[in-house]
N, C-alpha and C. Protein backbone atom coordinates (compact mmCIF):
# COMPACT_ATOMS: atom_id res chain seq x y z
N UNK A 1 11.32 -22.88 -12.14
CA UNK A 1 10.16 -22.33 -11.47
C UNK A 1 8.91 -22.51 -12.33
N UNK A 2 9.15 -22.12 -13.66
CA UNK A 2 7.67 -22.72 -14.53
C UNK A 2 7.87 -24.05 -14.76
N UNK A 3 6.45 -24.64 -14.75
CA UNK A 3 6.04 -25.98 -15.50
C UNK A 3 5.62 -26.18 -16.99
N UNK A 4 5.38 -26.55 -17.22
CA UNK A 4 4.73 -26.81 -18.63
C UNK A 4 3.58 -26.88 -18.67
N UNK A 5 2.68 -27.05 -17.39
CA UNK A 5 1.49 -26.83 -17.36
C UNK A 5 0.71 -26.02 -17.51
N UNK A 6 1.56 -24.82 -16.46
CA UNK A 6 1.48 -23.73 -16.24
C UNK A 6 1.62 -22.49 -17.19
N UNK A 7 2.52 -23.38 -18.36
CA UNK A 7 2.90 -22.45 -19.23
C UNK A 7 1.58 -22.18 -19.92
N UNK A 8 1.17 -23.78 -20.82
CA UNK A 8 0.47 -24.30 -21.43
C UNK A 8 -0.97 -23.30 -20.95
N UNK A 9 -0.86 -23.51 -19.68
CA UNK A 9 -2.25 -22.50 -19.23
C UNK A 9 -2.26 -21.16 -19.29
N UNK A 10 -1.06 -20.84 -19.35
CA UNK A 10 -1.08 -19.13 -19.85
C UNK A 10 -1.64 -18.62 -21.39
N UNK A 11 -0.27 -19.69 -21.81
CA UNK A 11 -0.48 -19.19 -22.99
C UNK A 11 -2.44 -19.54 -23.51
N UNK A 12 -2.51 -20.77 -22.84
CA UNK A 12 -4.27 -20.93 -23.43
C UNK A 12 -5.20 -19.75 -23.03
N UNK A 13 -5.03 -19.29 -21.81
CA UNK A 13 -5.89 -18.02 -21.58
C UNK A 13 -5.27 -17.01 -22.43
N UNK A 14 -3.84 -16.50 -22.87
CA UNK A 14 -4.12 -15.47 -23.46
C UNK A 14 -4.26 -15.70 -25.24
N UNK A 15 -4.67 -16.82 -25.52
CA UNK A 15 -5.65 -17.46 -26.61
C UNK A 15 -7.12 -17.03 -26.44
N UNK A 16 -7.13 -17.51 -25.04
CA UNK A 16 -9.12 -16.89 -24.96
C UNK A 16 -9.04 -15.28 -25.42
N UNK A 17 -7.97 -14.46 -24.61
CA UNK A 17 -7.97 -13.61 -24.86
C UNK A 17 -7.63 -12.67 -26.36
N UNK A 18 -7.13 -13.31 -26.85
CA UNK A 18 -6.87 -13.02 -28.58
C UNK A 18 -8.17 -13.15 -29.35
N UNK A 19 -8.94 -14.30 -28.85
CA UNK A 19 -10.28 -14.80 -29.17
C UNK A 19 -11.29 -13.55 -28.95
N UNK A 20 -11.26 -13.22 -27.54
CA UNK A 20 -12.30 -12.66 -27.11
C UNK A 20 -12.23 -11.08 -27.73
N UNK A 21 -11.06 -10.73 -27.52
CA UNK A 21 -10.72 -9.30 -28.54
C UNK A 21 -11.54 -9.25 -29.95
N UNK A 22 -11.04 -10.84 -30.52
CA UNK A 22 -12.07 -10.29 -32.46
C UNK A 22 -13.22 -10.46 -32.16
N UNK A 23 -13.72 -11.19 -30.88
CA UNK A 23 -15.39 -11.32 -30.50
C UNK A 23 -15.84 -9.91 -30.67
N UNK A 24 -15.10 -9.13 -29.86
CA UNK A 24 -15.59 -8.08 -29.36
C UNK A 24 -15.40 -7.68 -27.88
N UNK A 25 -14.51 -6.85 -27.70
CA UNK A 25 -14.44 -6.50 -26.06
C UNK A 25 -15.09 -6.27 -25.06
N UNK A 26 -15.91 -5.73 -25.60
CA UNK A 26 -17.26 -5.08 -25.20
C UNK A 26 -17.91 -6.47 -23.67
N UNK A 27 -17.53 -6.00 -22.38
CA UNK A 27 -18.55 -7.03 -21.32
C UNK A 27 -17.31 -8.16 -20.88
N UNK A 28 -16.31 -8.03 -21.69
CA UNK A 28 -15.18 -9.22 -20.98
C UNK A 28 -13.83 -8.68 -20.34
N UNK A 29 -13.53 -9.69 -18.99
CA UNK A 29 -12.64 -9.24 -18.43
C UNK A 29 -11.81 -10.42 -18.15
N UNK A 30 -10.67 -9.88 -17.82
CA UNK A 30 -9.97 -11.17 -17.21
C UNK A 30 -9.97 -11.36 -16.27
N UNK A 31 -10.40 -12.55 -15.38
CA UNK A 31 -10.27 -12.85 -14.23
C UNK A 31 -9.18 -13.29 -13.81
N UNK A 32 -8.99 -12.87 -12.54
CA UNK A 32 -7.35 -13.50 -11.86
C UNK A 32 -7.67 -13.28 -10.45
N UNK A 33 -6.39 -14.58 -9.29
CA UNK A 33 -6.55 -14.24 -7.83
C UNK A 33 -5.63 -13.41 -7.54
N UNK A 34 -5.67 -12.84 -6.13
CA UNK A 34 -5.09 -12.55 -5.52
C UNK A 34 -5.18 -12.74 -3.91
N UNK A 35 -4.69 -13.87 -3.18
CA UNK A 35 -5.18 -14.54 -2.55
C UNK A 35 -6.77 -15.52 -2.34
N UNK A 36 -7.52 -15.21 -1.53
CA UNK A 36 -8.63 -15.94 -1.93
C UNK A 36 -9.77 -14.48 -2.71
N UNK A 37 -9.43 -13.83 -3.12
CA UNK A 37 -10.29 -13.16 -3.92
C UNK A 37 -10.64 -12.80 -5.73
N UNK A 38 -10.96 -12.77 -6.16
CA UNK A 38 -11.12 -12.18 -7.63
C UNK A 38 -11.75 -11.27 -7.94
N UNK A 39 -10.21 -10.99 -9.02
CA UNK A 39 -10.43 -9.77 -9.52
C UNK A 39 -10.65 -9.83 -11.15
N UNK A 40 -11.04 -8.70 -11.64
CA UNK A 40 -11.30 -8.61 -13.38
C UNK A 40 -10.48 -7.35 -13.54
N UNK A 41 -10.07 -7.40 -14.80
CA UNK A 41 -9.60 -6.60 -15.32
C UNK A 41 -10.39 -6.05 -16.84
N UNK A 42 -10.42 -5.03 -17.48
CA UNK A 42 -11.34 -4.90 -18.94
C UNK A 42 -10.27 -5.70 -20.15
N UNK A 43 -10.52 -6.51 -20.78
CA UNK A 43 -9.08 -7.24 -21.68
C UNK A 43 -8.84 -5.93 -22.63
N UNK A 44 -9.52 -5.06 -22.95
CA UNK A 44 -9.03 -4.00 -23.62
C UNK A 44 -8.25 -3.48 -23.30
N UNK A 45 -7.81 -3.34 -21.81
CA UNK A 45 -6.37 -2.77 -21.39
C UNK A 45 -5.27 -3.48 -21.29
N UNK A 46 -5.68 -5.12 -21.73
CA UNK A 46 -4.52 -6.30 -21.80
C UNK A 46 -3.52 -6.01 -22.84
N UNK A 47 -2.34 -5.97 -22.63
CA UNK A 47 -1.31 -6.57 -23.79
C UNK A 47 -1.61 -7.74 -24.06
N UNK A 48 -0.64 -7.92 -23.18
CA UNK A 48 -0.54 -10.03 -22.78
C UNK A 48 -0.03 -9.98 -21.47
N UNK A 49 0.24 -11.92 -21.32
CA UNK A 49 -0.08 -12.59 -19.86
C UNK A 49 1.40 -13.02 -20.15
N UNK A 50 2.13 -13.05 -18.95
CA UNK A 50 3.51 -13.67 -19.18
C UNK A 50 4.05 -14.23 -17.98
N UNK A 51 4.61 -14.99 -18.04
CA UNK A 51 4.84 -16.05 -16.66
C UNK A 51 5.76 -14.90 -16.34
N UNK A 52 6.28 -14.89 -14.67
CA UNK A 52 6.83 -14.50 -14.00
C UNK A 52 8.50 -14.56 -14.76
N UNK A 53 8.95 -13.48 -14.33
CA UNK A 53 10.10 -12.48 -14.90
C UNK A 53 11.46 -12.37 -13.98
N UNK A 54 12.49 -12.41 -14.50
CA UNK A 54 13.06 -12.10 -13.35
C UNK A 54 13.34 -10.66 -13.10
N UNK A 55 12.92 -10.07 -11.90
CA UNK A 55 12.64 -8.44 -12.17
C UNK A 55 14.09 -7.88 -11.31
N UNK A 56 14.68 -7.03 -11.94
CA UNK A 56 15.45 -6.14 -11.56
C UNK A 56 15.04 -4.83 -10.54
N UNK A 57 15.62 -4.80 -9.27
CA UNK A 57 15.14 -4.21 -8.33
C UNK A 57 15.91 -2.27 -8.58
N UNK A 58 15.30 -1.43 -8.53
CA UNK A 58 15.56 -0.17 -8.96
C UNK A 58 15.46 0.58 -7.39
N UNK A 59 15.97 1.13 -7.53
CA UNK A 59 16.49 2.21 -5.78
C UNK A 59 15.38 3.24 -6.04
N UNK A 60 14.79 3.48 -4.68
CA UNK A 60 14.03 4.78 -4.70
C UNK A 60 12.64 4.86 -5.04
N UNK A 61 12.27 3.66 -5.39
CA UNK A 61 10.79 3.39 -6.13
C UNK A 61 10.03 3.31 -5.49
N UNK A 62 8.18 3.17 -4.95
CA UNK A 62 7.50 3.35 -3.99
C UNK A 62 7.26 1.84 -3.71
N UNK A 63 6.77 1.19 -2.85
CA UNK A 63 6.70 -0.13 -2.17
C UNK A 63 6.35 -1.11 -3.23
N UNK A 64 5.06 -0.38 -3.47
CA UNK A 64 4.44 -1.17 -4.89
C UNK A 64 5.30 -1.80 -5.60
N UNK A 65 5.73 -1.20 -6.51
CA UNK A 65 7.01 -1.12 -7.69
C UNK A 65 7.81 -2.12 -7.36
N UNK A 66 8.01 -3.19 -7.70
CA UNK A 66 8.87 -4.31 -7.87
C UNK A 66 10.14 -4.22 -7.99
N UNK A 67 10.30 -3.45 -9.64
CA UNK A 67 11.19 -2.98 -10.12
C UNK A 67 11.10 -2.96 -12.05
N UNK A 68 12.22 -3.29 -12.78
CA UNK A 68 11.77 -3.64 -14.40
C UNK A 68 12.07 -4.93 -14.49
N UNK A 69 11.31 -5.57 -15.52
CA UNK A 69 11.57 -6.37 -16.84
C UNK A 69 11.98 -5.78 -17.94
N UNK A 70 12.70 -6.86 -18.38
CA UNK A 70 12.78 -6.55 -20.03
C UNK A 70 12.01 -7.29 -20.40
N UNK A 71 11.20 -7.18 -21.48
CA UNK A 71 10.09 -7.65 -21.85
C UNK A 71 10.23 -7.20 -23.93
N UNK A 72 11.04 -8.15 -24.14
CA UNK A 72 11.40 -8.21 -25.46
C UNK A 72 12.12 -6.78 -26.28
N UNK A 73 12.97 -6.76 -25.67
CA UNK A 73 13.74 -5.45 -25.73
C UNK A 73 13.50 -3.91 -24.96
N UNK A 74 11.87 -4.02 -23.95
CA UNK A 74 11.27 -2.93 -24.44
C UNK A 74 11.51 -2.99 -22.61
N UNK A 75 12.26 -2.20 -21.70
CA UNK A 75 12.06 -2.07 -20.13
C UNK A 75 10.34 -1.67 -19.57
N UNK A 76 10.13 -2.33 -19.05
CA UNK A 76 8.69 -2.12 -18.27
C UNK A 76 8.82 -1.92 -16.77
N UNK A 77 8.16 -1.47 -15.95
CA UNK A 77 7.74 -1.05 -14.42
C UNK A 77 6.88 -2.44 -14.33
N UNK A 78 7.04 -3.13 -13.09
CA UNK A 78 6.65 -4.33 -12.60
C UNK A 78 5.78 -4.08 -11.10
N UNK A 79 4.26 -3.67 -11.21
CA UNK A 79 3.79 -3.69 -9.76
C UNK A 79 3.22 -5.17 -8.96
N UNK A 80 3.82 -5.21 -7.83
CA UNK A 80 2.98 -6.25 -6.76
C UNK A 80 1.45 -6.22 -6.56
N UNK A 81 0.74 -6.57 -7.23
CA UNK A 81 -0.49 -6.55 -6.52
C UNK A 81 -1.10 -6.66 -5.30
N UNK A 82 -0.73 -7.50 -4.43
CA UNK A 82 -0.79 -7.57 -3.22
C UNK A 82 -0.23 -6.36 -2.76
N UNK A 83 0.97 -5.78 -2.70
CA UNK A 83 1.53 -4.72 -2.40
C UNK A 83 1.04 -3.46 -2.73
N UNK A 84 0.50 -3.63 -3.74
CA UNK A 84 -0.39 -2.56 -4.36
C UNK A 84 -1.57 -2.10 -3.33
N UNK A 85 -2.41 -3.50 -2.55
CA UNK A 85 -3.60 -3.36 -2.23
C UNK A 85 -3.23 -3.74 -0.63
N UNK A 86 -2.14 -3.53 -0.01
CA UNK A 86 -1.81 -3.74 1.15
C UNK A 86 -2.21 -4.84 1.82
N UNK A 87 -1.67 -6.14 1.12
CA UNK A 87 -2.29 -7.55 1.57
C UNK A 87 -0.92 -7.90 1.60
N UNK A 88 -0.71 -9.18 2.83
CA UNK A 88 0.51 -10.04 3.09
C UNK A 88 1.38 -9.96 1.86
N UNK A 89 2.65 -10.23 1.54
CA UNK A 89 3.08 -10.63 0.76
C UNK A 89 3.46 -11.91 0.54
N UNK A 90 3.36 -12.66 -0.58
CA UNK A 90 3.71 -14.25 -0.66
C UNK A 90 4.97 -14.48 -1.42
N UNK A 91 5.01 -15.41 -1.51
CA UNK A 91 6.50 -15.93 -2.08
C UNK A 91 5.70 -16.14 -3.52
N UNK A 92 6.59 -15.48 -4.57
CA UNK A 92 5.82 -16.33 -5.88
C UNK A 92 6.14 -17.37 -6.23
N UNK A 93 5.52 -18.11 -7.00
CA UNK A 93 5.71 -19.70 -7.32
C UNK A 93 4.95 -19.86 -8.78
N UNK A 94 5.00 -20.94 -9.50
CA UNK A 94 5.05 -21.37 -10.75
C UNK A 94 3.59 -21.20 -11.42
N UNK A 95 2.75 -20.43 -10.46
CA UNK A 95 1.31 -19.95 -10.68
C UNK A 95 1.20 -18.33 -11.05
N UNK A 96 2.49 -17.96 -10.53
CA UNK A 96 2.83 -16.19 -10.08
C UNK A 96 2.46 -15.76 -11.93
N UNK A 97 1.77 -15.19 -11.97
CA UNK A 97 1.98 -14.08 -13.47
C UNK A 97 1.91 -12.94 -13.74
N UNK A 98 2.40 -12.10 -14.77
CA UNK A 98 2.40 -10.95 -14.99
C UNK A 98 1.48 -10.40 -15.84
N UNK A 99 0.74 -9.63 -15.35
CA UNK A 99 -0.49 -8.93 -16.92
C UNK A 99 0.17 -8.19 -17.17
N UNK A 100 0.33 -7.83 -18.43
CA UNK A 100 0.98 -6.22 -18.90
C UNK A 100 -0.37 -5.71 -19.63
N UNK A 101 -0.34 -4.30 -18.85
CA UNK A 101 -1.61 -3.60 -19.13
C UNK A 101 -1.12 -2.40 -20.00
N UNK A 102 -1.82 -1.59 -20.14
CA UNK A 102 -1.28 -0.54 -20.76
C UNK A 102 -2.23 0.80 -19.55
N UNK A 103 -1.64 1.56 -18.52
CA UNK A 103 -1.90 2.57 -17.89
C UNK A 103 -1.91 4.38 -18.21
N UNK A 104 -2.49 4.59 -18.51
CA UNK A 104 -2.19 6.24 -19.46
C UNK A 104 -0.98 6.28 -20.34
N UNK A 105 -1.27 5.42 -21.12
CA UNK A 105 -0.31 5.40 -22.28
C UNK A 105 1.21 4.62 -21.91
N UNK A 106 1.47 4.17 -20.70
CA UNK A 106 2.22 3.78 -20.21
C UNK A 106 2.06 1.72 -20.05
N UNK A 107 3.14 1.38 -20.32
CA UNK A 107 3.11 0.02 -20.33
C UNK A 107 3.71 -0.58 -18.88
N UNK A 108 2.99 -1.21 -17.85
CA UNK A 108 3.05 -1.77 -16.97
C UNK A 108 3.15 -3.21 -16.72
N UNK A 109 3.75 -3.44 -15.71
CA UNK A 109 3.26 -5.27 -15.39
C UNK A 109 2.50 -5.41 -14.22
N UNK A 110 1.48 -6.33 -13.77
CA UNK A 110 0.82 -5.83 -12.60
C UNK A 110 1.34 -7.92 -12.23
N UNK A 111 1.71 -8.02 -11.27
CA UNK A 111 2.12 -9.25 -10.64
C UNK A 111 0.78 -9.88 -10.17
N UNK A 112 -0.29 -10.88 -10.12
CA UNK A 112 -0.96 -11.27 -9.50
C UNK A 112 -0.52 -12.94 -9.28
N UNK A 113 -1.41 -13.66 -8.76
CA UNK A 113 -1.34 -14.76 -7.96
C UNK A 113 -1.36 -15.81 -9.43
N UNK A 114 -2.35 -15.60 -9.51
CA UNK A 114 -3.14 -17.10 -10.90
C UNK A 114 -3.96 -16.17 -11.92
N UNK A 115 -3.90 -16.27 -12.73
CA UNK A 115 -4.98 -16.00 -13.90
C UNK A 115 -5.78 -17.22 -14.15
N UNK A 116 -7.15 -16.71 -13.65
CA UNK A 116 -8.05 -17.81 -13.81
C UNK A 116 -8.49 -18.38 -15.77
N UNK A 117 -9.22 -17.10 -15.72
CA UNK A 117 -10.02 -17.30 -17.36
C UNK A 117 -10.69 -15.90 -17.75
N UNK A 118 -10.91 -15.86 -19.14
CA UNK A 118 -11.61 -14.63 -19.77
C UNK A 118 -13.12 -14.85 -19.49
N UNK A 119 -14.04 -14.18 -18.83
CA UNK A 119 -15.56 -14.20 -18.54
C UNK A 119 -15.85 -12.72 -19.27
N UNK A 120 -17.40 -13.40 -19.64
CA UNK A 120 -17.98 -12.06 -20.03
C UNK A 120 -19.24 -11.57 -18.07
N UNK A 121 -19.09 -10.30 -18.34
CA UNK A 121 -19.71 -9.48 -17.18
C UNK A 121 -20.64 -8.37 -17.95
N UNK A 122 -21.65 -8.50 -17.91
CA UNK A 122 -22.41 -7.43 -18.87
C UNK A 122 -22.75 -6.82 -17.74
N UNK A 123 -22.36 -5.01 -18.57
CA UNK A 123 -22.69 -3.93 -17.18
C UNK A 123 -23.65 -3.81 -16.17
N UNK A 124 -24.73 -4.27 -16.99
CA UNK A 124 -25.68 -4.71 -16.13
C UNK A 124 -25.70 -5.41 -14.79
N UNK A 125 -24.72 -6.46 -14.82
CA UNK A 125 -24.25 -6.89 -13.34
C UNK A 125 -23.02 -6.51 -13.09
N UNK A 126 -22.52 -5.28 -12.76
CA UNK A 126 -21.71 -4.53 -12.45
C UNK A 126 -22.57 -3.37 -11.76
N UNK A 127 -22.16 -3.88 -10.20
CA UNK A 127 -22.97 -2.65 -9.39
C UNK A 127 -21.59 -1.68 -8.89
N UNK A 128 -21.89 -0.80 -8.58
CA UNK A 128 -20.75 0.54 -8.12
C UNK A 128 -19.54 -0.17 -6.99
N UNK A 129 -18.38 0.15 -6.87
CA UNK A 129 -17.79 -0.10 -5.66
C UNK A 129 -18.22 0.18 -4.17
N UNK A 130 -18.06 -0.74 -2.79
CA UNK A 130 -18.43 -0.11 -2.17
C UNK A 130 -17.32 0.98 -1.25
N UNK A 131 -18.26 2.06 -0.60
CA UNK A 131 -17.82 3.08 0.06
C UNK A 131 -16.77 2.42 0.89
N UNK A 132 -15.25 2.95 1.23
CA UNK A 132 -14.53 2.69 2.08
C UNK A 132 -14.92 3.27 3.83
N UNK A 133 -14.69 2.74 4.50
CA UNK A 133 -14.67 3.21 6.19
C UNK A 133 -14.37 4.67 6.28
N UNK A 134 -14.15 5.33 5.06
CA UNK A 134 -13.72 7.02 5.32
C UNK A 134 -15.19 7.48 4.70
N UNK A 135 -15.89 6.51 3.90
CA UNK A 135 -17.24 7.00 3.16
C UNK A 135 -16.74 7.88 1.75
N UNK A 136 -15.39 7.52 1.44
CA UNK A 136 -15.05 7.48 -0.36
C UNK A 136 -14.81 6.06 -1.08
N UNK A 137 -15.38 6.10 -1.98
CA UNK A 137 -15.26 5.14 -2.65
C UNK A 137 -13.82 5.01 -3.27
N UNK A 138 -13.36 3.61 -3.16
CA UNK A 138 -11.44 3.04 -4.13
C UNK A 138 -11.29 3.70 -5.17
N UNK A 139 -10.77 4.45 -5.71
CA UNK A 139 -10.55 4.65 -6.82
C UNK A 139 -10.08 4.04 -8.29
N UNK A 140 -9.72 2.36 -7.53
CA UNK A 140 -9.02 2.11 -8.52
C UNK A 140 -10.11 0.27 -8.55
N UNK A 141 -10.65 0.52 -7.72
CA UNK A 141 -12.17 -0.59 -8.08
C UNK A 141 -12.93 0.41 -8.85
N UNK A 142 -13.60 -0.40 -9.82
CA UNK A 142 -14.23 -0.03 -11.14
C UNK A 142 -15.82 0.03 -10.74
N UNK A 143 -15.82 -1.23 -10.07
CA UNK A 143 -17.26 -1.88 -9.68
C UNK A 143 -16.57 -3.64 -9.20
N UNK A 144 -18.40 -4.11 -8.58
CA UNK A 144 -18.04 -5.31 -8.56
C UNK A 144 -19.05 -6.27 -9.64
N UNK A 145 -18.62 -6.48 -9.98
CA UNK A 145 -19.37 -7.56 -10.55
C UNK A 145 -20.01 -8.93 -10.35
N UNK A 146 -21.23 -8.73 -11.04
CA UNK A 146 -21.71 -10.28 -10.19
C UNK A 146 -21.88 -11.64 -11.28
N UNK A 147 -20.80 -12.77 -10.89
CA UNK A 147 -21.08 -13.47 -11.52
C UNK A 147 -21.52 -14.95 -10.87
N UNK A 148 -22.74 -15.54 -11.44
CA UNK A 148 -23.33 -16.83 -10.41
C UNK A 148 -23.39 -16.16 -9.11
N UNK A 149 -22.99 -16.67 -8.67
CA UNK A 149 -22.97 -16.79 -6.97
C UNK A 149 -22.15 -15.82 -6.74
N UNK A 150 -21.07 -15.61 -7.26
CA UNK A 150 -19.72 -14.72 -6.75
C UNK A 150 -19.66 -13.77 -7.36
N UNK A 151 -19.17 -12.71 -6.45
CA UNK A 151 -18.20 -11.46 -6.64
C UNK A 151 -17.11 -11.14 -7.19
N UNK A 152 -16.93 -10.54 -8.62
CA UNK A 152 -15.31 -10.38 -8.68
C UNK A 152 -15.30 -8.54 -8.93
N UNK A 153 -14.24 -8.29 -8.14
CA UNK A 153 -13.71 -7.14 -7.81
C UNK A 153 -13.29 -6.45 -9.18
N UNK A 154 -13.91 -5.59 -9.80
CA UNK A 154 -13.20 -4.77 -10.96
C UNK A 154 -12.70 -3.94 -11.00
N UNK A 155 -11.36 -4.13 -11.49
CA UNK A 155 -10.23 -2.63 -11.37
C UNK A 155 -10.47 -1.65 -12.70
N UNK A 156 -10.18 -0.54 -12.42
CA UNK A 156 -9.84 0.52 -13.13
C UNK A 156 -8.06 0.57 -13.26
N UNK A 157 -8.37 0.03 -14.42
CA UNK A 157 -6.55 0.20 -14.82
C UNK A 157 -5.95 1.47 -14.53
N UNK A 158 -6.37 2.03 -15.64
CA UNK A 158 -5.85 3.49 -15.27
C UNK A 158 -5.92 4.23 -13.90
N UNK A 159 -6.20 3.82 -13.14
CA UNK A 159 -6.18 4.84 -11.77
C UNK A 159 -5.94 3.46 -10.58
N UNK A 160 -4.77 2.54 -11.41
CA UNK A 160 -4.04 1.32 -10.11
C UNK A 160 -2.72 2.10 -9.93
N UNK A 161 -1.85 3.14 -10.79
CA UNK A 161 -0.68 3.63 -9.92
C UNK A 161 -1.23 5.73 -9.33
N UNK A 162 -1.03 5.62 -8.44
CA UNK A 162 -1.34 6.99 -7.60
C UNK A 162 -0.42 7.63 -8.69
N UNK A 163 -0.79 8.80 -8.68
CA UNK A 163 -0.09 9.82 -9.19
C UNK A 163 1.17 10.21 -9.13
N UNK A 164 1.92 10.06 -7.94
CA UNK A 164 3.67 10.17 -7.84
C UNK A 164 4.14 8.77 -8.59
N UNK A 165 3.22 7.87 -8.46
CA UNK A 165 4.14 6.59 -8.97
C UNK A 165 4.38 6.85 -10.34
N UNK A 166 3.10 7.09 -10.96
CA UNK A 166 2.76 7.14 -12.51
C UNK A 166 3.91 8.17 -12.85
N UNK A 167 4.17 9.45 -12.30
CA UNK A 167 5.44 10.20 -12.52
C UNK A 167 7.10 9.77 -12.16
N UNK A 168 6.84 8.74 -11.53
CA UNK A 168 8.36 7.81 -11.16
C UNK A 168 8.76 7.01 -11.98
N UNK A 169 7.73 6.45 -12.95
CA UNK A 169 8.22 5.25 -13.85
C UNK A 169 7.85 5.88 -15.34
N UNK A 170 6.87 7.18 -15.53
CA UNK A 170 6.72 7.57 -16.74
C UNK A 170 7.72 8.11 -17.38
């Protein structure tokens, strides 16, 4: 299922990202798809980037929740992103990767599509999320950010698993 290309491209972004950490964190995120959209993440909440896993499916868990990895001795909780954000689900394929973030002290995997590249976003072009159709704002969009021409969607790590989940896998 991985290529060597693919690998090669992981591991090079989470090089940018090793990079961008002694830069200074401060304004950089990681970009990644999830279908035709992008999203950022803050790299300060990055571990690392790891090609797709083979995940062990666990009984009882909420939709999200994949299931675990082992992830170098250490069991982790594996969320769908798409599933997360109530979008189709796809078949993964040799693009599929895993961020492992770190969520209230808790070590996660969040499944997305592609990891694009590390960009800097200075707060400054980071305007508020917008209001949902109920007139509350996502809780777990940060802001959006504007970069060139485009939009990328910024998550708030800490507030991507709801509260029963975060107590199911903590």
């Amino acid at each position: 299922m991985e290529t060597t290309a693919h690998k090669e491209s992981v591991e090079s972004v989470g090089k940018l990202i090793d990079e961008a950490q002694e830069d200074a964190q401060k304004d950089k995120y990681l970009l990644f798809s999830i279908g035709n959209e992008s999203y950022g993440i803050d790299i300060s909440c990055i571990t690392e980037i790891i090609v797709m896993q083979n995940i062990t499916e666990v009984p009882d868990m909420p939709e999200s929740i994949m299931g675990v990895i082992n992830l170098r001795g250490k069991v982790i909780s594996v969320i769908d992103a798409r599933r997360r954000f109530r979008m189709e689900p796809r078949k993964y394929d040799d693009k599929t990767c895993i961020i492992v973030v770190d969520i209230n002290s808790l070590t996660v995997g969040l499944i997305v599509d592609t990891v694009n590249e590390v960009a800097d976003i200075p707060e400054n072009r980071i305007d508020p999320p917008p209001r949902t159709h109920s007139g509350m704002q996502s809780n777990y969009i940060k802001g959006m950010g504007k970069q060139e021409n485009d939009v990328k969607i910024l998550l708030n790590v800490d507030s991507l698993l709801f509260e029963e989940e975060f107590e199911q896998i903590n």
